[in-house]
Protein backbone atom coordinates (compact mmCIF):
# COMPACT_ATOMS: atom_id res chain seq x y z
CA UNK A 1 -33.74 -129.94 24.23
CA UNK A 2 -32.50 -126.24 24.89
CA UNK A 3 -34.72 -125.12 21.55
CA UNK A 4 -37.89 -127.54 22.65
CA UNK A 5 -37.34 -125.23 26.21
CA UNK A 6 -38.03 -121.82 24.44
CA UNK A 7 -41.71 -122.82 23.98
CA UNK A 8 -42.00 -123.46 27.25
CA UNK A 9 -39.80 -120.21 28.81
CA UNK A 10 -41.32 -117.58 26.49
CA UNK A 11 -44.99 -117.76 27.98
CA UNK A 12 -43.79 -117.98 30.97
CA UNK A 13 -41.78 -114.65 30.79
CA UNK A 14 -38.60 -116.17 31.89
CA UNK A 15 -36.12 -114.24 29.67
CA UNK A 16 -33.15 -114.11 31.42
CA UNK A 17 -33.07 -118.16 31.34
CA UNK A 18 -34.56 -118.19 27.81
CA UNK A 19 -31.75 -116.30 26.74
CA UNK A 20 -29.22 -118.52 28.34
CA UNK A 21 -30.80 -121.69 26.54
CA UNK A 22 -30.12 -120.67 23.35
CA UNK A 23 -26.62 -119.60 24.00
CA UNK A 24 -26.46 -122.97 25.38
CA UNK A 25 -28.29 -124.24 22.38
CA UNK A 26 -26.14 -122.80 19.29
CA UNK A 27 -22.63 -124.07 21.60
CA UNK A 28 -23.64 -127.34 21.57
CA UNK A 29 -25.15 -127.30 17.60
CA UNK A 30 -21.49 -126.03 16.88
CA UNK A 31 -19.52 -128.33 18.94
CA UNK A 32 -21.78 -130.86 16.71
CA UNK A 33 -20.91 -129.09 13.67
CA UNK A 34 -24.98 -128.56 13.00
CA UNK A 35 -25.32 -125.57 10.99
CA UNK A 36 -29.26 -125.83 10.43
CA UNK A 37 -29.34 -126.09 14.02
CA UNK A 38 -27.15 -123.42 14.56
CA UNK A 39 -29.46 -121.62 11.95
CA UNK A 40 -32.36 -122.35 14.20
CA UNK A 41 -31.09 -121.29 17.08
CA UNK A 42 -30.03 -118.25 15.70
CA UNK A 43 -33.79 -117.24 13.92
CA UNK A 44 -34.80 -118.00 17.79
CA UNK A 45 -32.45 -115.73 18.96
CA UNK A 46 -33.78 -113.01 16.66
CA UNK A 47 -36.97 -113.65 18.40
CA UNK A 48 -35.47 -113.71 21.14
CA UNK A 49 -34.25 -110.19 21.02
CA UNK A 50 -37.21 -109.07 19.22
CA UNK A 51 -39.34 -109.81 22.13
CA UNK A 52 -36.67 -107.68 24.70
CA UNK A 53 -37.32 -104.75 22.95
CA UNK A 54 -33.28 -104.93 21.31
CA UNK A 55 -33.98 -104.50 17.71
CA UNK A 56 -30.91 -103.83 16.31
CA UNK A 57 -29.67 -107.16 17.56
CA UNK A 58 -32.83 -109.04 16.68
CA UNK A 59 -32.29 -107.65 13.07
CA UNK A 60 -28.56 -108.73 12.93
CA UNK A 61 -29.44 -112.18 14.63
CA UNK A 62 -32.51 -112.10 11.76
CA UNK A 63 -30.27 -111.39 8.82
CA UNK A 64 -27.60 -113.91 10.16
CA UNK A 65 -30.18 -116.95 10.06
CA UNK A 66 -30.99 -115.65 6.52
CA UNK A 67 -27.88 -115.90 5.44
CA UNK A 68 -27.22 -119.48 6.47
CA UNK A 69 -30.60 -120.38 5.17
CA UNK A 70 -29.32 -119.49 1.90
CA UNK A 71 -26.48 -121.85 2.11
CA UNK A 72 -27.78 -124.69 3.08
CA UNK A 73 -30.83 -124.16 1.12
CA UNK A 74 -33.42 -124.69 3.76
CA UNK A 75 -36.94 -124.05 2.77
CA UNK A 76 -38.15 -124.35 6.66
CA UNK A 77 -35.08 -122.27 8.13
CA UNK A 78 -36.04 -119.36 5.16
CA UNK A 79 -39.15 -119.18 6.09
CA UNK A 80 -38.39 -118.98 9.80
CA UNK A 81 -35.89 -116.05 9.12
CA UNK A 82 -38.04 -114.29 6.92
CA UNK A 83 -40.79 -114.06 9.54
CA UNK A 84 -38.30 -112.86 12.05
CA UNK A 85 -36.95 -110.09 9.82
CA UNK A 86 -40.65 -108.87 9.03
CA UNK A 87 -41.25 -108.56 12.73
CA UNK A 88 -37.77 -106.71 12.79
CA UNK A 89 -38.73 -104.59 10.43
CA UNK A 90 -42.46 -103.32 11.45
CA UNK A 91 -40.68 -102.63 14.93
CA UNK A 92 -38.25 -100.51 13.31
CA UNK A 93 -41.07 -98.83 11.01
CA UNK A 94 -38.97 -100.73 8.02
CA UNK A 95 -41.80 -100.94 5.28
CA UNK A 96 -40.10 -101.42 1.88
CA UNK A 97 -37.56 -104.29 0.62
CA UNK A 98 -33.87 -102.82 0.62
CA UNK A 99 -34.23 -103.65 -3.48
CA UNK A 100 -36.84 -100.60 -3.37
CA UNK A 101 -34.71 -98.73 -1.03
CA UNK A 102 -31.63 -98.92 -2.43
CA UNK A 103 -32.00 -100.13 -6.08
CA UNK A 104 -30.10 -103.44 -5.35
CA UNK A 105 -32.02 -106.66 -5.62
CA UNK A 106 -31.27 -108.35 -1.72
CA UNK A 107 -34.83 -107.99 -0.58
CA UNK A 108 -35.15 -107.29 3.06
């Protein structure tokens, strides 16, 4: 119910209690031992802080729901993530993979 609430709290500007959903959102996936969920929730808080103008925590929140997307394997929760960290990274004027970057082979 707290995620389902972001769709209606983002249009409507209300960040402040948007915010608090979530945090409200990945306690109770936790207490329930839901890790997608907790992925979820996480990729929405990327968005989230995307949308607030905090980049550096929407990246961290970004790479975070990556990273649990590769554990469990979750096409949906990937492809979430993914999207988040692009819009992460055209804020931040981030234009080439860290593999280019850097040599290594992580991607973004």
């Amino acid at each position: 119910m707290r995620i389902a609430l972001r769709d209606w709290l983002m249009p409507l500007g209300a960040m402040d209690r948007l915010g608090a959903c979530l945090e409200e959102a990945e306690t109770i996936s936790r207490r329930l031992s839901d890790r997608r969920r907790v992925g979820l929730v996480v990729g929405h808080r990327a968005h989230y802080h995307w949308t607030v103008g905090e980049h550096e925590r929407a990246l961290h929140e970004a790479r975070h729901a990556a990273a649990i997307a590769e554990r469990l394997d979750d096409f949906t929760l990937r492809v979430l993530s993914n999207f988040y960290l692009g819009e992460v990274h055209h804020a931040l004027g981030i234009t080439t993979p860290r593999s280019t970057r850097s040599g290594g082979t992580s991607g973004w």
